[in-house]
PDB file of N, CA and C in Angstrom:
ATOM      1  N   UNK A   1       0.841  -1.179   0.000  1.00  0.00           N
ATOM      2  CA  UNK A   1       0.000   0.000   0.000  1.00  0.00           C
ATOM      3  C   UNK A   1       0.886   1.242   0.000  1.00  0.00           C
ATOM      4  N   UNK A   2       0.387   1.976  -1.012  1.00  0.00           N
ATOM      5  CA  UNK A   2       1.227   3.235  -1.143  1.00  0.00           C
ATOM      6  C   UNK A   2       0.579   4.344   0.027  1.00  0.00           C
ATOM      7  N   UNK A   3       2.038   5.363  -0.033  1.00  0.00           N
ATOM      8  CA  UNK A   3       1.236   6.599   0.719  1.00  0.00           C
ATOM      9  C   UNK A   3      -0.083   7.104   0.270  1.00  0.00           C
ATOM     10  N   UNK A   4       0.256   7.535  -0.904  1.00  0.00           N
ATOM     11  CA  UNK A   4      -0.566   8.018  -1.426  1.00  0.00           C
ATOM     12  C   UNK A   4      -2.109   7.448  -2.230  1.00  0.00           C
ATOM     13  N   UNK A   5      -2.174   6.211  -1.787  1.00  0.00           N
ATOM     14  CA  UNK A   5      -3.264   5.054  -2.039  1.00  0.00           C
ATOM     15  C   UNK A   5      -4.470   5.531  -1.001  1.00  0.00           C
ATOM     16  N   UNK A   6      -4.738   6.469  -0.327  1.00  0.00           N
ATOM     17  CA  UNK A   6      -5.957   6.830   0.283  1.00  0.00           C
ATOM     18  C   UNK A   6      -6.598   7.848  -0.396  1.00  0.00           C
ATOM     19  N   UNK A   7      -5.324   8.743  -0.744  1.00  0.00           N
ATOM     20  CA  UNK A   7      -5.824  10.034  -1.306  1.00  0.00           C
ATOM     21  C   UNK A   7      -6.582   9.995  -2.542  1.00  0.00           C
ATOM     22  N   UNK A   8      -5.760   8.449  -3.414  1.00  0.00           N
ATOM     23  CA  UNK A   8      -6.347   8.598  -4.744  1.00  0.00           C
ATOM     24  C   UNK A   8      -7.716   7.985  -4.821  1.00  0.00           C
ATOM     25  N   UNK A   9      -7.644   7.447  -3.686  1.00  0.00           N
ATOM     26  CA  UNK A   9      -9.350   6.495  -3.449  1.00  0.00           C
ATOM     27  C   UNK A   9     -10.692   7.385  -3.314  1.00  0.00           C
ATOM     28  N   UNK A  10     -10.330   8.536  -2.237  1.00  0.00           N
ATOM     29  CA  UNK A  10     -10.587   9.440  -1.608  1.00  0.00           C
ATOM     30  C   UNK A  10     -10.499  11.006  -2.434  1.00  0.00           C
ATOM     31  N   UNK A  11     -11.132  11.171  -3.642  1.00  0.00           N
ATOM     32  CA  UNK A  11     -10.721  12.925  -4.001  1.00  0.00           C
ATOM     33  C   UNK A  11     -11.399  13.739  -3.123  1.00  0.00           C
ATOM     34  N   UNK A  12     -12.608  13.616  -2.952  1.00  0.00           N
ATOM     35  CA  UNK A  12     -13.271  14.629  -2.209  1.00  0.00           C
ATOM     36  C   UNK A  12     -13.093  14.390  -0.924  1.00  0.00           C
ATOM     37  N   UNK A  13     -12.498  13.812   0.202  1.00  0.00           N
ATOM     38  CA  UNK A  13     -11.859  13.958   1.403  1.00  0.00           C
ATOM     39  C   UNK A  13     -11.044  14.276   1.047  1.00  0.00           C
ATOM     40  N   UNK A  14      -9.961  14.526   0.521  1.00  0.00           N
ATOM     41  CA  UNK A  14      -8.449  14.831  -0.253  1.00  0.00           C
ATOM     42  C   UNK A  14      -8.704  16.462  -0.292  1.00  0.00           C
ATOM     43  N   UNK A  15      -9.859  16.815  -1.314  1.00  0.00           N
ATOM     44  CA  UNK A  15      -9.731  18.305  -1.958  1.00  0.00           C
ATOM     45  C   UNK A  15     -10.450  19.115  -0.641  1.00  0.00           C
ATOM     46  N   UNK A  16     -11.635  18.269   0.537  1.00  0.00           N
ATOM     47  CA  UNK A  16     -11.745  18.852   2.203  1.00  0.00           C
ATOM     48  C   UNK A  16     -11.070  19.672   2.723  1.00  0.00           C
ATOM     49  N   UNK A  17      -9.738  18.303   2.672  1.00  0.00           N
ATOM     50  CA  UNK A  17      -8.912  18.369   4.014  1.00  0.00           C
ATOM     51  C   UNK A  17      -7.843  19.421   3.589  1.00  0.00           C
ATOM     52  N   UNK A  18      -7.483  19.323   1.913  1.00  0.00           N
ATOM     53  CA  UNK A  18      -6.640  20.502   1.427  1.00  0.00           C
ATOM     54  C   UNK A  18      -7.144  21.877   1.621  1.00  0.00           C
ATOM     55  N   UNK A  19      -8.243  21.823   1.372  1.00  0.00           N
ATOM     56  CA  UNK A  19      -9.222  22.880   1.919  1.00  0.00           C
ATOM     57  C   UNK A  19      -9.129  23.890   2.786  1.00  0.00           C
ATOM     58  N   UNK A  20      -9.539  22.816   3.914  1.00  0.00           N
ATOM     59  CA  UNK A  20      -8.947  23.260   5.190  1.00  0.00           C
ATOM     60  C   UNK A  20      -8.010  23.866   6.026  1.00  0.00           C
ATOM     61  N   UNK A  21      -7.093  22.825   5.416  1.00  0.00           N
ATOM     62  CA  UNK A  21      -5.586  23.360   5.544  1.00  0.00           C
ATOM     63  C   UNK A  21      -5.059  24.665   5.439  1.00  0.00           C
ATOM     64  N   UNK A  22      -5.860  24.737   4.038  1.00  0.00           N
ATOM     65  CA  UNK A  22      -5.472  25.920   3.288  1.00  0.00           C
ATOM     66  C   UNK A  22      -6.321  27.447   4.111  1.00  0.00           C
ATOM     67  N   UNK A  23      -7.533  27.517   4.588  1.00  0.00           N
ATOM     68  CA  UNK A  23      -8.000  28.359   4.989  1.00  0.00           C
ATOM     69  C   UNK A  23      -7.175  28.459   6.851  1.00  0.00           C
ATOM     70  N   UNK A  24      -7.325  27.701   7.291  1.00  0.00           N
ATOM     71  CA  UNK A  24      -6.278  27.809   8.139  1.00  0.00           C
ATOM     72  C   UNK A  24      -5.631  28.290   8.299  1.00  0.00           C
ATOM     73  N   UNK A  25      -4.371  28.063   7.302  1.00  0.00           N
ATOM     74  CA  UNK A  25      -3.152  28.922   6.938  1.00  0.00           C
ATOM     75  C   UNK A  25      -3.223  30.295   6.516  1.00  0.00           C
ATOM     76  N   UNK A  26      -4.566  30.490   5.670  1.00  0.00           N
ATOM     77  CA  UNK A  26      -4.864  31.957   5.921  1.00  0.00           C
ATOM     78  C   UNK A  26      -5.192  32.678   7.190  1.00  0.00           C
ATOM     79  N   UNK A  27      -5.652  32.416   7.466  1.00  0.00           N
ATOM     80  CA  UNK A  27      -6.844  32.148   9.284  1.00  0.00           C
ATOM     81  C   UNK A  27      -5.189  32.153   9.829  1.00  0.00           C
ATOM     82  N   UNK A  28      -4.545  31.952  10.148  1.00  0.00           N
ATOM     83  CA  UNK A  28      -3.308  31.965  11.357  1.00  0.00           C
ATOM     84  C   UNK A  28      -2.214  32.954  10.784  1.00  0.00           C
ATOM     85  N   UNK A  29      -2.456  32.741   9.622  1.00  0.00           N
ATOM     86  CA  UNK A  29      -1.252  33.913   8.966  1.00  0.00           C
ATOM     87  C   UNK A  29      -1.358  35.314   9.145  1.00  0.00           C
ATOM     88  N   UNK A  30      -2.969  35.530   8.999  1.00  0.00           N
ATOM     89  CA  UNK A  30      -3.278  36.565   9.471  1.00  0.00           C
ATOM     90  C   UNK A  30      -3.239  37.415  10.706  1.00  0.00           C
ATOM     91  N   UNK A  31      -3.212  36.582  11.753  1.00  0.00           N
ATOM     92  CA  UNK A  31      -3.207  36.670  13.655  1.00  0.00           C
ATOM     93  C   UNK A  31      -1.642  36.938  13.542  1.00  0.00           C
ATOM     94  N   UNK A  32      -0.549  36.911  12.820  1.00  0.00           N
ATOM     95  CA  UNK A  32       0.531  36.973  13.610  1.00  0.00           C
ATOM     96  C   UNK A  32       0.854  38.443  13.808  1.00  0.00           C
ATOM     97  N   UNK A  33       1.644  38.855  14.845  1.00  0.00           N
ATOM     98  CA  UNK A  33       1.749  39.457  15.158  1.00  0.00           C
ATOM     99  C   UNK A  33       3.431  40.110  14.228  1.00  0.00           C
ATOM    100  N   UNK A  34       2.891  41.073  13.703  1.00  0.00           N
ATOM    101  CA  UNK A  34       3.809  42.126  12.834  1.00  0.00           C
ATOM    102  C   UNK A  34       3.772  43.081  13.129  1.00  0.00           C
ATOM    103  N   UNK A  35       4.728  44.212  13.689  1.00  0.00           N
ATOM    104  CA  UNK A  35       5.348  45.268  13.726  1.00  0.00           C
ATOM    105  C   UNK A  35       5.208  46.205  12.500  1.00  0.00           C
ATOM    106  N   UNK A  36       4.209  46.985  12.093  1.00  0.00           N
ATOM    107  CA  UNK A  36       4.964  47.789  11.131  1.00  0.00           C
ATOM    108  C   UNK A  36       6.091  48.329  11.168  1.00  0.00           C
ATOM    109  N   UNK A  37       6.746  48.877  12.039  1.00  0.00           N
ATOM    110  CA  UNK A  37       8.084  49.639  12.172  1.00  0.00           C
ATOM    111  C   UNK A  37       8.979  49.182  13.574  1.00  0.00           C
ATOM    112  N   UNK A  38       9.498  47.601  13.611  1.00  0.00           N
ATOM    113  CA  UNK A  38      10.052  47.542  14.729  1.00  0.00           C
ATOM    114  C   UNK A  38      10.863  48.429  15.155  1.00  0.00           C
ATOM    115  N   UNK A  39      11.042  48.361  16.825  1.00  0.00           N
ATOM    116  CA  UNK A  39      11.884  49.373  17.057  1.00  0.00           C
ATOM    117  C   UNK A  39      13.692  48.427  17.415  1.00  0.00           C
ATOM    118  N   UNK A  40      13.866  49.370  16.770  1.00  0.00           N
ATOM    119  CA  UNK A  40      15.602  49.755  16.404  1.00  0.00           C
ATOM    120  C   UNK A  40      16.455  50.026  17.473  1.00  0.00           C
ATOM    121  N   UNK A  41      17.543  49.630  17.994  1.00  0.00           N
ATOM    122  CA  UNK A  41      18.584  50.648  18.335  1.00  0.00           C
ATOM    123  C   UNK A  41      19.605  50.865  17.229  1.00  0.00           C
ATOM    124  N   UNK A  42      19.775  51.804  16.931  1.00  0.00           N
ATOM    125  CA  UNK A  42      20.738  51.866  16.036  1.00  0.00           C
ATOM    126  C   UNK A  42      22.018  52.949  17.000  1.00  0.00           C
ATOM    127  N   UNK A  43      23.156  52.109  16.659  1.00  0.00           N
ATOM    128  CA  UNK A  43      24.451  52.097  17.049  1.00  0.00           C
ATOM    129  C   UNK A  43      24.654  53.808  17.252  1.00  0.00           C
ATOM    130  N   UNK A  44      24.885  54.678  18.056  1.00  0.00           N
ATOM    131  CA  UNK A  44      25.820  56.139  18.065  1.00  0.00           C
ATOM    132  C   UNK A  44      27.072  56.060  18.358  1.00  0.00           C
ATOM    133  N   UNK A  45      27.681  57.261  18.104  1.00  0.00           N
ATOM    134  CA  UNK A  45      29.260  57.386  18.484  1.00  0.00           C
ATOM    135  C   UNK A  45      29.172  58.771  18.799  1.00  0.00           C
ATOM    136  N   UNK A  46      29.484  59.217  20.122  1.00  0.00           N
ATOM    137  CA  UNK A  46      29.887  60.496  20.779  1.00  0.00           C
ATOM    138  C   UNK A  46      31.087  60.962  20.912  1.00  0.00           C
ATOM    139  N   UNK A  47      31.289  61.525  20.720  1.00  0.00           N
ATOM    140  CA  UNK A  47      32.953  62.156  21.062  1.00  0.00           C
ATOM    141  C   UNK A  47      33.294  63.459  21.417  1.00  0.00           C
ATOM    142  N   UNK A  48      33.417  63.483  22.731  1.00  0.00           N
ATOM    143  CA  UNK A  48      33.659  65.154  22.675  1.00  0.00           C
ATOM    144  C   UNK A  48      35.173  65.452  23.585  1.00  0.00           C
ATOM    145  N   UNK A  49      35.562  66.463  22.817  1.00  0.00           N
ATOM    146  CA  UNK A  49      36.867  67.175  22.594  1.00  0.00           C
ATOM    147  C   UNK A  49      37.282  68.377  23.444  1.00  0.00           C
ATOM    148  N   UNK A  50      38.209  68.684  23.870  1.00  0.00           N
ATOM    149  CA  UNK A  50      38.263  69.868  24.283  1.00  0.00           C
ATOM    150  C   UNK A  50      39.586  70.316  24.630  1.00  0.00           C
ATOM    151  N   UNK A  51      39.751  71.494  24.297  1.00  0.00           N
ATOM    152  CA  UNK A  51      41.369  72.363  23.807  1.00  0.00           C
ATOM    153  C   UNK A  51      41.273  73.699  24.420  1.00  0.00           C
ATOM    154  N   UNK A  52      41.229  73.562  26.085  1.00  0.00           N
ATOM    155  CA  UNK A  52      40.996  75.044  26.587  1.00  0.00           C
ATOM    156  C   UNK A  52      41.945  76.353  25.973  1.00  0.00           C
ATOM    157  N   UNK A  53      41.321  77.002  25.923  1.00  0.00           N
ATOM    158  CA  UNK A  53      41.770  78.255  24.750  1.00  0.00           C
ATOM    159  C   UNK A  53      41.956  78.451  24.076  1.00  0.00           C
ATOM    160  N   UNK A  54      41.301  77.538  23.315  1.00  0.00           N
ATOM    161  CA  UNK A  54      41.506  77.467  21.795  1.00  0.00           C
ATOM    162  C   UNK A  54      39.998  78.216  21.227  1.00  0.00           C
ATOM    163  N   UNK A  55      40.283  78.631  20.192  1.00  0.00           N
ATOM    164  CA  UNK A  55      39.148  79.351  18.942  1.00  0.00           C
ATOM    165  C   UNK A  55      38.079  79.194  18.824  1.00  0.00           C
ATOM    166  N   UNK A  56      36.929  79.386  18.129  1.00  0.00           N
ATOM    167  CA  UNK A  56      36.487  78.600  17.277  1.00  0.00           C
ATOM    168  C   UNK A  56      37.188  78.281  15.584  1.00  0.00           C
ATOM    169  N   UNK A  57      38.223  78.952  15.126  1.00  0.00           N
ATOM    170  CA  UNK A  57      38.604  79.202  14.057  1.00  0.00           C
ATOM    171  C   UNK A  57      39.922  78.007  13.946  1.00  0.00           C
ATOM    172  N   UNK A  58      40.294  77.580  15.188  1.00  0.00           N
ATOM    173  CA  UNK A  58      41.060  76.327  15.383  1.00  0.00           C
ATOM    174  C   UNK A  58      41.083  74.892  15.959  1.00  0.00           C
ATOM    175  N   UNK A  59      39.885  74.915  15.966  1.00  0.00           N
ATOM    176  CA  UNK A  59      39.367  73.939  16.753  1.00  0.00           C
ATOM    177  C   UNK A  59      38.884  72.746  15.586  1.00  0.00           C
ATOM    178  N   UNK A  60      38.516  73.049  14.149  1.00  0.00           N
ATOM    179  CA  UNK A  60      38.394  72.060  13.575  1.00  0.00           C
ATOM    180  C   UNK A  60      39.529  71.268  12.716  1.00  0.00           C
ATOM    181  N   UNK A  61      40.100  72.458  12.756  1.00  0.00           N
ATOM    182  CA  UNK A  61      41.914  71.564  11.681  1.00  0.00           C
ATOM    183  C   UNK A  61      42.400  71.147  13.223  1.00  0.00           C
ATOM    184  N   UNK A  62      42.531  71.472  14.486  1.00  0.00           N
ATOM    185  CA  UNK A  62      43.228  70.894  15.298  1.00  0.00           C
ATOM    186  C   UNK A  62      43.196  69.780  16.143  1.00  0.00           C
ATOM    187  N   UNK A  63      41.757  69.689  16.165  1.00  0.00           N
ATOM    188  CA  UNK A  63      41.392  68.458  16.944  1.00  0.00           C
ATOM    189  C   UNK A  63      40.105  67.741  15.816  1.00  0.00           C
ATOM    190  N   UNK A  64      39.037  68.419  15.337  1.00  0.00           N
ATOM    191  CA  UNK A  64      38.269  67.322  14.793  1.00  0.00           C
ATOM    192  C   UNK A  64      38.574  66.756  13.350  1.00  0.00           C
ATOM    193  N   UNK A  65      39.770  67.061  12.442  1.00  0.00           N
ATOM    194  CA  UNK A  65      40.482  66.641  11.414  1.00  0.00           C
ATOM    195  C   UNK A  65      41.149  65.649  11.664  1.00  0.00           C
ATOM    196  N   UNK A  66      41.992  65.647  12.503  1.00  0.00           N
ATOM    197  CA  UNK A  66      42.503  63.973  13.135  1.00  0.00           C
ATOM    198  C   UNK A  66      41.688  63.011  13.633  1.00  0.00           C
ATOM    199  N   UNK A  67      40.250  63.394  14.271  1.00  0.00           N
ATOM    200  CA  UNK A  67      39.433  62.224  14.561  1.00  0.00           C
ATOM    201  C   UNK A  67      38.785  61.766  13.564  1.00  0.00           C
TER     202      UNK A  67
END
């Protein structure tokens, strides 16, 4: 006896149960739970500098050009 020796005996329990299945899978696909816009951390980098007495007119070739 094959696997498939019920199904071919059987179309209309066969095309049911596919049926079923199938609305189901709509039916549960629908319930899941989706995020339109999960939330994120997205990575920062801070850096702060400081060159007492210095400019504003020297402060970017002197310290934030090398970082």
């Amino acid at each position: 006896m094959n696997l498939s020796t019920p199904a071919i005996r059987r179309p209309v329990g066969t095309t049911l149960l596919t049926l079923a299945l199938v609305i189901a899978g709509v039916i549960c696909y629908r319930l899941l739970p989706v995020a339109p816009l999960p939330q994120v951390d997205f990575p920062t980098i801070q850096i702060s500098a400081a060159l007492p007495g210095a400019s504003p007119e020297t402060m970017p070739p002197a310290l934030a050009t090398p970082l």
